[in-house]
C-alpha atoms as a PDB file:
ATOM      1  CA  UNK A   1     127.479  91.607 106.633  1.00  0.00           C
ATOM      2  CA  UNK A   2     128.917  90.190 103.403  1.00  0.00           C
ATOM      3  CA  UNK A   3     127.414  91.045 100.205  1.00  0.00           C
ATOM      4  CA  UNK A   4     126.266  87.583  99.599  1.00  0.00           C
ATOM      5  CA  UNK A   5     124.253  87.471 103.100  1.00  0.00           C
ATOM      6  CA  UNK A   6     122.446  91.050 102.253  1.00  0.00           C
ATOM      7  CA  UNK A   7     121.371  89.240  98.893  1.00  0.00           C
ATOM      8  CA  UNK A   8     119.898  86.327 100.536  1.00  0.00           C
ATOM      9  CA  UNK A   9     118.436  88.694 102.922  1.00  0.00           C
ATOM     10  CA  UNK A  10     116.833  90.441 100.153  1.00  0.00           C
ATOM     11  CA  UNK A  11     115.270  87.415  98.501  1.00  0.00           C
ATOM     12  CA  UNK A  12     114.057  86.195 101.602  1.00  0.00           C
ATOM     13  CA  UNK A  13     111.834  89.537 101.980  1.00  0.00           C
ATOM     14  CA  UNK A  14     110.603  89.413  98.207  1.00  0.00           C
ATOM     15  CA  UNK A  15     108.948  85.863  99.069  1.00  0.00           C
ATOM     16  CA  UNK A  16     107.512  87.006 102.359  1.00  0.00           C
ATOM     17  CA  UNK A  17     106.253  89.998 100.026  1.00  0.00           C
ATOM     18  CA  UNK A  18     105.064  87.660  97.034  1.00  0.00           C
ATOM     19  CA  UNK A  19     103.367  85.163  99.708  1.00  0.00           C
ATOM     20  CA  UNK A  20     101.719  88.019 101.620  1.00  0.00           C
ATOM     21  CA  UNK A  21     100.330  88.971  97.668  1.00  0.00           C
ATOM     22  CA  UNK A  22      98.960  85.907  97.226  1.00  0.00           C
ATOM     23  CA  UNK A  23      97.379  85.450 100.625  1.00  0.00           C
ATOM     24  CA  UNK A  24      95.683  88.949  99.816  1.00  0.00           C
ATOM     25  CA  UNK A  25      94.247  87.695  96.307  1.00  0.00           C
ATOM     26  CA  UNK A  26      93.439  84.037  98.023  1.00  0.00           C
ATOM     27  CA  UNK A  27      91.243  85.868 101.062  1.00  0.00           C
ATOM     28  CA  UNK A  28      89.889  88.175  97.815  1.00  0.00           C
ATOM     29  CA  UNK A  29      88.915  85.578  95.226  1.00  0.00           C
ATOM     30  CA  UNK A  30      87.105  83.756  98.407  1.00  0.00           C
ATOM     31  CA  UNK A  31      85.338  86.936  99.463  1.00  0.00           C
ATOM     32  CA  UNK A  32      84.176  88.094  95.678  1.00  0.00           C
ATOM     33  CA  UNK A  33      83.054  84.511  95.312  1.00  0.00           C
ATOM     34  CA  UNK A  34      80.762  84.400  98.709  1.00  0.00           C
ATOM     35  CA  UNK A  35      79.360  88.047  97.813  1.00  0.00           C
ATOM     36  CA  UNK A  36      78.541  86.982  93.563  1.00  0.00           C
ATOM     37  CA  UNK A  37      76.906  83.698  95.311  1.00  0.00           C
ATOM     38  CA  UNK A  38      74.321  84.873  97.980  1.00  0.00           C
ATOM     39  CA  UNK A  39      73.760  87.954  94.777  1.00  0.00           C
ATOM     40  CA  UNK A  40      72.589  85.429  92.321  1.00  0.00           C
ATOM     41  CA  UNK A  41      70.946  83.433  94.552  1.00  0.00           C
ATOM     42  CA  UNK A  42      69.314  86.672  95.845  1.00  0.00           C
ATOM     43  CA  UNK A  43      68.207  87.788  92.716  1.00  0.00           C
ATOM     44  CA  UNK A  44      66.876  84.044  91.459  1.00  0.00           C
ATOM     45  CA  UNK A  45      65.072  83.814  94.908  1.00  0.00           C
ATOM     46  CA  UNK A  46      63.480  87.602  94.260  1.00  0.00           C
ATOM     47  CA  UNK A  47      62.258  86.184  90.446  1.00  0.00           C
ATOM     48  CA  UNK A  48      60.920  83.329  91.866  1.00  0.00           C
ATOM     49  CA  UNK A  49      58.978  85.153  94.886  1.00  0.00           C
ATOM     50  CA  UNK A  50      57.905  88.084  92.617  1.00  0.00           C
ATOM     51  CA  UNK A  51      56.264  85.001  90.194  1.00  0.00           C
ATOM     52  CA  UNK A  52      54.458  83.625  92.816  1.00  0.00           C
ATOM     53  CA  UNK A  53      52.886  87.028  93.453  1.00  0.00           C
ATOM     54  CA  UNK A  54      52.503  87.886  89.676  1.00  0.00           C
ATOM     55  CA  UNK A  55      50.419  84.502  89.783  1.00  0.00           C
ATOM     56  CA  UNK A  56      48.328  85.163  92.642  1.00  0.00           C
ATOM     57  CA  UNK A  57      49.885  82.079  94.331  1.00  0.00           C
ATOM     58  CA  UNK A  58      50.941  84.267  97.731  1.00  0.00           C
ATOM     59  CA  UNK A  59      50.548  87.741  98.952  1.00  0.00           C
ATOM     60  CA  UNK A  60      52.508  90.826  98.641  1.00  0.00           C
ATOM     61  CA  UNK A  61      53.156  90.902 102.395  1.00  0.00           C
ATOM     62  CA  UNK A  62      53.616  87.184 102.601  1.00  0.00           C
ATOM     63  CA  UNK A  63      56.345  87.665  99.793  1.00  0.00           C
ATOM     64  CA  UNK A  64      57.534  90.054 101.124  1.00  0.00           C
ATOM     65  CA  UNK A  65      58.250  88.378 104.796  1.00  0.00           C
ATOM     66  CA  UNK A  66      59.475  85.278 103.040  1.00  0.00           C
ATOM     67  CA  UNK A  67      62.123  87.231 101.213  1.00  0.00           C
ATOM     68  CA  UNK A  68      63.249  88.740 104.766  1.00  0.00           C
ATOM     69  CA  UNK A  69      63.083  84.828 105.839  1.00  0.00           C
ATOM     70  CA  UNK A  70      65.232  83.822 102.832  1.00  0.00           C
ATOM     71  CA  UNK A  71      68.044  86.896 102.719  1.00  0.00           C
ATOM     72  CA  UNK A  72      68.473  85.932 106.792  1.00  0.00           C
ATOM     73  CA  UNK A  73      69.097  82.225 106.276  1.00  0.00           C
ATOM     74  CA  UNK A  74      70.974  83.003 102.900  1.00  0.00           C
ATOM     75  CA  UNK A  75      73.454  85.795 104.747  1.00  0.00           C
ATOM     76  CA  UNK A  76      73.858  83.376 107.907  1.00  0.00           C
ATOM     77  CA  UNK A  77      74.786  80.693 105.212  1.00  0.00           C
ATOM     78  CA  UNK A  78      76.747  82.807 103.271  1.00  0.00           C
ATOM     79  CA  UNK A  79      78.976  83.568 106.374  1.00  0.00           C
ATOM     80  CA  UNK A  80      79.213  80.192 107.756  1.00  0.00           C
ATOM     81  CA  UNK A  81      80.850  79.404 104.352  1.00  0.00           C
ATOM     82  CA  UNK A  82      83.030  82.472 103.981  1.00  0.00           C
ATOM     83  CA  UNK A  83      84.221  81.779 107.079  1.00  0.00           C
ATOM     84  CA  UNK A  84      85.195  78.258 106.714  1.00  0.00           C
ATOM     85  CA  UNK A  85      86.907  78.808 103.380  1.00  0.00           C
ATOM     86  CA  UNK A  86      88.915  81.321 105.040  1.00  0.00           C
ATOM     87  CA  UNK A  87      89.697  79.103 108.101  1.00  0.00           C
ATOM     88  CA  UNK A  88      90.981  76.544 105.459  1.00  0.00           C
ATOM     89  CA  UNK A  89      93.078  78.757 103.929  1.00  0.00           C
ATOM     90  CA  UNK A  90      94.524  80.251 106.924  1.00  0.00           C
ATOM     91  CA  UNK A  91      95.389  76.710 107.900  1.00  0.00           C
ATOM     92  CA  UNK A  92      96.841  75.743 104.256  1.00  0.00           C
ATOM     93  CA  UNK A  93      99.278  78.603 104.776  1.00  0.00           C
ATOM     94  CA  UNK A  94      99.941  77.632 108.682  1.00  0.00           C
ATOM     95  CA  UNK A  95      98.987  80.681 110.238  1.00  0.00           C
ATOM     96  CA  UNK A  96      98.105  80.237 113.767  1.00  0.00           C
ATOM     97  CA  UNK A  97      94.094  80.682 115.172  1.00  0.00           C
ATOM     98  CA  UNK A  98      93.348  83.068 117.697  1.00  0.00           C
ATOM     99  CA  UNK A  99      92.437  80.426 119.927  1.00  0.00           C
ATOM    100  CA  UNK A 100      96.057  78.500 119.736  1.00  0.00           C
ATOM    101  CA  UNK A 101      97.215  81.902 120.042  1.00  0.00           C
ATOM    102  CA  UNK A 102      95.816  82.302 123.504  1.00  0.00           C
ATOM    103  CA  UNK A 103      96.814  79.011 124.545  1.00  0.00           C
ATOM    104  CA  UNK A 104     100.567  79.808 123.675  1.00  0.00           C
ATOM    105  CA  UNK A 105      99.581  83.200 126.065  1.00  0.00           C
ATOM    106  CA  UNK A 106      98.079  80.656 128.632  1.00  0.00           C
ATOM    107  CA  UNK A 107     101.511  78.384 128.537  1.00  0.00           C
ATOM    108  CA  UNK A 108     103.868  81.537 128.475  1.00  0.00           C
ATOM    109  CA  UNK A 109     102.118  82.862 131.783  1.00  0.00           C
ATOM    110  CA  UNK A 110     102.448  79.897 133.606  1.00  0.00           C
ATOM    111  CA  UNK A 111     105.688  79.195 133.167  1.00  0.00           C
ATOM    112  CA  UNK A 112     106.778  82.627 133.484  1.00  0.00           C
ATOM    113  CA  UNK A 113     104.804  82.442 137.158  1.00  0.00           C
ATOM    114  CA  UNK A 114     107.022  79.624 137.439  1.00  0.00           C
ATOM    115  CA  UNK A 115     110.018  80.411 136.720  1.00  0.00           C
ATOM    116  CA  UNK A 116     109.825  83.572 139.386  1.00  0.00           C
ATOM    117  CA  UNK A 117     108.710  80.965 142.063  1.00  0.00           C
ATOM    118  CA  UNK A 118     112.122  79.430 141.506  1.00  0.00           C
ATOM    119  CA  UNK A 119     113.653  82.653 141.315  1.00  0.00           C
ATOM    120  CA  UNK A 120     112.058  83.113 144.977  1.00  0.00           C
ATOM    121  CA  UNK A 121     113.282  79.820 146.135  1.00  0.00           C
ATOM    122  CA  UNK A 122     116.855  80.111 145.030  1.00  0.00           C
ATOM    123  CA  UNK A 123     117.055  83.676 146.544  1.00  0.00           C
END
């Protein structure tokens, strides 16, 4: 292999490297951005409840089951978002799903069963 080849070689594996970087801090930024979300929104919703309390406006133990009702819908939010960002990026930087994954498995079964039924034929 020439020197010029090894080179190219070489370059080509320091933008896989600098790409794989940046995919890392992408997936990062998106997942420290979910988790500082749902906190702050946590922590408002907790001021606000713990008000309403303070006030006499609700109960402890109603406050306190209406937190547990927020945090659920918050975290179930929270994911459907963090996974949908990461979906988009995955699909900004063309990596394949799991599910076209399994359809390439699907295809390569079925014509591999093929191609050994014509193997048996021309036998």
């Amino acid at each position: 292999m020439t020197k010029k080849k090894i080179a190219e070689l070489e370059e080509i594996e320091e933008m896989e490297e600098e790409a794989r970087s940046r995919l890392f801090e992408a997936a990062r930024k998106v997942v420290l951005a979910g988790i500082g979300a749902v906190a702050l929104a946590q922590d408002e919703a907790e001021d606000f409840i713990n008000r309403l309390v303070e006030r006499g406006e609700i109960a402890e133990k109603d406050a306190r089951k209406l937190m547990k009702e927020v945090t659920e819908k918050r975290t179930k939010r929270a994911e459907k978002e963090l996974d949908k960002r990461v979906e988009e990026l995955l699909e900004r930087l063309n990596v394949p799903s799991k599910g076209d994954i399994e359809q390439l498995t699907h295809k390569i079964n079925t014509l591999t069963h093929k191609i050994d039924e014509l193997k048996k034929t021309q036998a």
